[in-house]
N, C-alpha and C. Protein backbone atom coordinates (compact mmCIF):
# COMPACT_ATOMS: atom_id res chain seq x y z
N UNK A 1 85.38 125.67 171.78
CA UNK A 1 85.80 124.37 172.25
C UNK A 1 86.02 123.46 171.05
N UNK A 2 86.64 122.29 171.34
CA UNK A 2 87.40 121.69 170.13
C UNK A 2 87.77 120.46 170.94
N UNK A 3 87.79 119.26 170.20
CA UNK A 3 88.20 117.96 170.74
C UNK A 3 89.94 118.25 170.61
N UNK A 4 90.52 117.76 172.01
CA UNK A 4 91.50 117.15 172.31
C UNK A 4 92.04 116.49 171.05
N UNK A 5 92.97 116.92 170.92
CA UNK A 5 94.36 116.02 169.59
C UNK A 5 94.89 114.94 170.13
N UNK A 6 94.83 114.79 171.91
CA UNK A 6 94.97 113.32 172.59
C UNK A 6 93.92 112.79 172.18
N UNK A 7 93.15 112.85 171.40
CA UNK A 7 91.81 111.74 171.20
C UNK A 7 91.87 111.23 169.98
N UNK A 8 91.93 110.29 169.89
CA UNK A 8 91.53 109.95 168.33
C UNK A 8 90.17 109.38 167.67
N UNK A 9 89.71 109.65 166.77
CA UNK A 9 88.24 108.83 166.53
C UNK A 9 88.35 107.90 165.67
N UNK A 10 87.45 107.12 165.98
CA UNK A 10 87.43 105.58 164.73
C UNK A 10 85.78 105.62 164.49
N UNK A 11 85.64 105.50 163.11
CA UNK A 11 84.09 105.20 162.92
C UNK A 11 84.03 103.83 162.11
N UNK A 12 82.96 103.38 162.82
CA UNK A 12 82.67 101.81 162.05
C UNK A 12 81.38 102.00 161.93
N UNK A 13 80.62 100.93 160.89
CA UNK A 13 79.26 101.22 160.58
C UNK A 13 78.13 101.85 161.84
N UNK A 14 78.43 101.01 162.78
CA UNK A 14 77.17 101.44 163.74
C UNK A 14 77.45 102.60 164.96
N UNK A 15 78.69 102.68 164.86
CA UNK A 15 79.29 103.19 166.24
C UNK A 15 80.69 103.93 166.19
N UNK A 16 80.89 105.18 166.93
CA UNK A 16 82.19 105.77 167.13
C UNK A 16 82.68 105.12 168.10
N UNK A 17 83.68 105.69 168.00
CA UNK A 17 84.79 105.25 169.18
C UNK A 17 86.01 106.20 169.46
N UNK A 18 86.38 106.62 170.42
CA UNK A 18 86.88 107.60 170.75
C UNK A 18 88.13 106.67 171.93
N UNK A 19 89.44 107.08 171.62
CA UNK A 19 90.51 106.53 171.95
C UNK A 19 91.91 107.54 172.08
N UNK A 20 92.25 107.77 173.85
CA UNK A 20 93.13 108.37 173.94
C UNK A 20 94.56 108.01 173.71
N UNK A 21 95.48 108.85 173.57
CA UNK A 21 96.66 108.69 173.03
C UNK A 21 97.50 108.52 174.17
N UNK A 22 98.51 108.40 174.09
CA UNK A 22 99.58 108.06 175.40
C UNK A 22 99.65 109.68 176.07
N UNK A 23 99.29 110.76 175.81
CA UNK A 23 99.68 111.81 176.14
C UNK A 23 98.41 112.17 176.74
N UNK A 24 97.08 111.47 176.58
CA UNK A 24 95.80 111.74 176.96
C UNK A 24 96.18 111.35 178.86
N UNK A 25 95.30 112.33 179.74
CA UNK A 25 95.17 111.35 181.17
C UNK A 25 94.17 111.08 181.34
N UNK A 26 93.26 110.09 180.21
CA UNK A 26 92.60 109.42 180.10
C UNK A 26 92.96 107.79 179.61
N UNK A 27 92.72 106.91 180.15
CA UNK A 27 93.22 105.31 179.71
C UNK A 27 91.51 104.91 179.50
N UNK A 28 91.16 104.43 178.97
CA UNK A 28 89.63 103.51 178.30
C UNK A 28 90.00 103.83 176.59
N UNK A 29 88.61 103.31 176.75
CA UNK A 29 87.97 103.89 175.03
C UNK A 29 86.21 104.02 175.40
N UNK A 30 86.17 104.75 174.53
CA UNK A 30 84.39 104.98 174.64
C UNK A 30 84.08 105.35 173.16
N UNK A 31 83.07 104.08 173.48
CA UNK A 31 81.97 103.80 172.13
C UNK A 31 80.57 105.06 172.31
N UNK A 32 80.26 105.31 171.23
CA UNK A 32 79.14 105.97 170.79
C UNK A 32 78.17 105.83 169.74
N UNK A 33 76.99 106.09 169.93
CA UNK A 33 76.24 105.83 168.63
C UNK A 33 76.23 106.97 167.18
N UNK A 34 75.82 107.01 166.12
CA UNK A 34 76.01 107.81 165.24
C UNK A 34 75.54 109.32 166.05
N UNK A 35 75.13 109.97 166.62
CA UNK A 35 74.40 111.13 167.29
C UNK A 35 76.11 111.13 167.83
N UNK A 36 76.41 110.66 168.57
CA UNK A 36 77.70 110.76 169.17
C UNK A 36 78.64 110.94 168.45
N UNK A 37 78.97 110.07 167.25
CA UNK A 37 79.99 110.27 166.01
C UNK A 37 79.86 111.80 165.39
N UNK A 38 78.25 112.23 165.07
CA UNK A 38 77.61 113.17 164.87
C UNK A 38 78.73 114.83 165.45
N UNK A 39 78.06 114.55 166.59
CA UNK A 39 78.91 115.72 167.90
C UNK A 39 80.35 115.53 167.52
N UNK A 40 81.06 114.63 167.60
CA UNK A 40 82.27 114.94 167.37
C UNK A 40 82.72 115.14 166.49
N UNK A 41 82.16 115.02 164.81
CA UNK A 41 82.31 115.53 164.00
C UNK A 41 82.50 117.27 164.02
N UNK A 42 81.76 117.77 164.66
CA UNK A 42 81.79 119.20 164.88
C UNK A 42 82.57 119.64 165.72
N UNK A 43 82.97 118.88 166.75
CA UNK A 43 84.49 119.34 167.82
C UNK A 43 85.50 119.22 167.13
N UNK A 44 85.77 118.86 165.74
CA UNK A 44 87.05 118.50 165.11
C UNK A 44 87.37 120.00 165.12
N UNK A 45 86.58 120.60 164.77
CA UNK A 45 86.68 122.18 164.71
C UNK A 45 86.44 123.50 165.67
N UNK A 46 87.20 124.41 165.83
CA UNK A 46 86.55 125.32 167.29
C UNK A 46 85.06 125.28 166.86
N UNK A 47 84.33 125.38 167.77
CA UNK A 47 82.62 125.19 168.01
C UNK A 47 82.19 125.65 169.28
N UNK A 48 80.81 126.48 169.16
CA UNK A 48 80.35 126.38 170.63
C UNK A 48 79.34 125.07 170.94
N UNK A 49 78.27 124.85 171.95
CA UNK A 49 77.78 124.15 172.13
C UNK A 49 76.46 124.44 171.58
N UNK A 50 75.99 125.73 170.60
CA UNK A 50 74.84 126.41 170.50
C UNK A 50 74.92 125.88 168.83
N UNK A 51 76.09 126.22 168.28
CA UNK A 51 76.73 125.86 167.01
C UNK A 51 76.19 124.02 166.57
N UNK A 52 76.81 123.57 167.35
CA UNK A 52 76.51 121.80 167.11
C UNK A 52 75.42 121.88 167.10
N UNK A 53 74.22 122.28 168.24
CA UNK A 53 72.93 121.73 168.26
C UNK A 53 72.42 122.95 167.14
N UNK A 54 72.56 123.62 166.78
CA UNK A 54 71.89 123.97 165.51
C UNK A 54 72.21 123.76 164.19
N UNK A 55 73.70 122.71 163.55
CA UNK A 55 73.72 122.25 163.00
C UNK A 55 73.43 120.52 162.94
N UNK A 56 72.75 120.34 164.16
CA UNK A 56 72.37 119.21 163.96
C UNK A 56 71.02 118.66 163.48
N UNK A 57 70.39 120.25 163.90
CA UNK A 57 68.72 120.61 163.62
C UNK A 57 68.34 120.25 162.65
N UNK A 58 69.57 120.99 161.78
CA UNK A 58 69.62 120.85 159.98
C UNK A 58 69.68 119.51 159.40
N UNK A 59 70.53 118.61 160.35
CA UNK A 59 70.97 117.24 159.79
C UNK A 59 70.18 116.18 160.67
N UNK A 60 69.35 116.51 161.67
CA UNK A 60 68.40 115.24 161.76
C UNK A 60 67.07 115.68 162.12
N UNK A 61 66.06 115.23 162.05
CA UNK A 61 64.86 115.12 162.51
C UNK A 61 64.44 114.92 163.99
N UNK A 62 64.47 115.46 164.69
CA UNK A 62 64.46 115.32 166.16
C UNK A 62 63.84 116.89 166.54
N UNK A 63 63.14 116.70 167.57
CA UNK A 63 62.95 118.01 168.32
C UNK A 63 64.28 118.77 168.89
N UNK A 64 63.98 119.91 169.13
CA UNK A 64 65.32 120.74 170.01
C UNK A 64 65.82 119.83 171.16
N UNK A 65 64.66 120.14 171.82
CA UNK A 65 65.15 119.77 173.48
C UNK A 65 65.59 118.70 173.54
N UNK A 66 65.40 117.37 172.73
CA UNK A 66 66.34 115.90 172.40
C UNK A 66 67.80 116.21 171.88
N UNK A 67 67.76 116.84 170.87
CA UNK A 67 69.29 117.77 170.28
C UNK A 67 70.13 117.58 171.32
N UNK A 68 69.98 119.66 171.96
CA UNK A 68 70.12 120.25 173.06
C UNK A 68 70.37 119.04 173.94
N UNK A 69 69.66 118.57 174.78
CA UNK A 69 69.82 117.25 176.12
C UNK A 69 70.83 116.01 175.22
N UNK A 70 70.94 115.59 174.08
CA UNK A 70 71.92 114.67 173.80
C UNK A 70 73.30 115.27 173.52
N UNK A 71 73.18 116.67 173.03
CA UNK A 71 74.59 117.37 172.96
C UNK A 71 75.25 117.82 174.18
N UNK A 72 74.31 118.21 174.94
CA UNK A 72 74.84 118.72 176.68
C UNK A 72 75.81 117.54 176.89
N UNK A 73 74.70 116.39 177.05
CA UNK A 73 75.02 115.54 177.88
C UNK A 73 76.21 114.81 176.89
N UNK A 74 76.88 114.26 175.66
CA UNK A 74 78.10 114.11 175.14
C UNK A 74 79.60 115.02 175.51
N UNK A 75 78.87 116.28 175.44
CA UNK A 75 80.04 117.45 176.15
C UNK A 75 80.30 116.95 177.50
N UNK A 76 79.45 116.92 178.38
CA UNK A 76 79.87 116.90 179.74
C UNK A 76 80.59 115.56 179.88
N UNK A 77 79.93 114.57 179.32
CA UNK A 77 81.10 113.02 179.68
C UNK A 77 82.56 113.30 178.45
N UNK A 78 82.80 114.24 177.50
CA UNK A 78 84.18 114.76 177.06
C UNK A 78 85.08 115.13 177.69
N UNK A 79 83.63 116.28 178.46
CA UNK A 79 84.93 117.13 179.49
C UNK A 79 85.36 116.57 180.56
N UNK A 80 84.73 115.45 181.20
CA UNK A 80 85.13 114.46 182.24
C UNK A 80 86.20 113.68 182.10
N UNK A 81 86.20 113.40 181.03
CA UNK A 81 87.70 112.70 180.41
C UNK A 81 88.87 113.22 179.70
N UNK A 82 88.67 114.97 179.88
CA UNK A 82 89.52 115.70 179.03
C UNK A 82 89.65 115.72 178.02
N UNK A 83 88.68 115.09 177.11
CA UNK A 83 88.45 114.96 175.51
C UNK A 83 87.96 116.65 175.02
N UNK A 84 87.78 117.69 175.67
CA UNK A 84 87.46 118.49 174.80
C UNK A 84 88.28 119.96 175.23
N UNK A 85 89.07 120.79 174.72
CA UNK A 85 89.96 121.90 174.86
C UNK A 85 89.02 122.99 174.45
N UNK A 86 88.88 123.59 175.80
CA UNK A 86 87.91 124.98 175.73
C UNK A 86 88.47 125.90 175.28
């Protein structure tokens, strides 16, 4: 899986932001916190969902099951908006 090329990302100090393109059938924008910027850093590229949360292990201090439960749950509101190409 891999983020949508209808998506574009913007990062500003505190927060992502994720913004579809005219070709997206998605209309909003959705903000995220760095954990969120985080995840989509790794959808830029094919990835599974096992992949992210174990390179995130590496890059933050957090238990698994916080990981795991914040990466689930970013995927599933992606795939709700068609932000992510399986």
């Amino acid at each position: 899986m891999k983020l949508n090329p209808d998506f574009l990302v913007h990062k500003t100090k505190n927060e992502t932001i994720i913004v579809p393109t005219g070709n997206a059938g998605f209309s909003g924008v959705v903000k995220g916190n760095e954990t969120f910027g985080a995840i989509l850093e790794f959808l830029k590229k094919d990835t599974t969902q096992q992949q992210i949360v174990d390179a995130m292990l590496e890059q933050y201090d957090a238990p698994r099951k916080v990981i795991e439960k914040d990466v689930a749950d970013t995927i599933s509101k992606l795939r709700k908006i068609g932000a992510i190409d399986e």
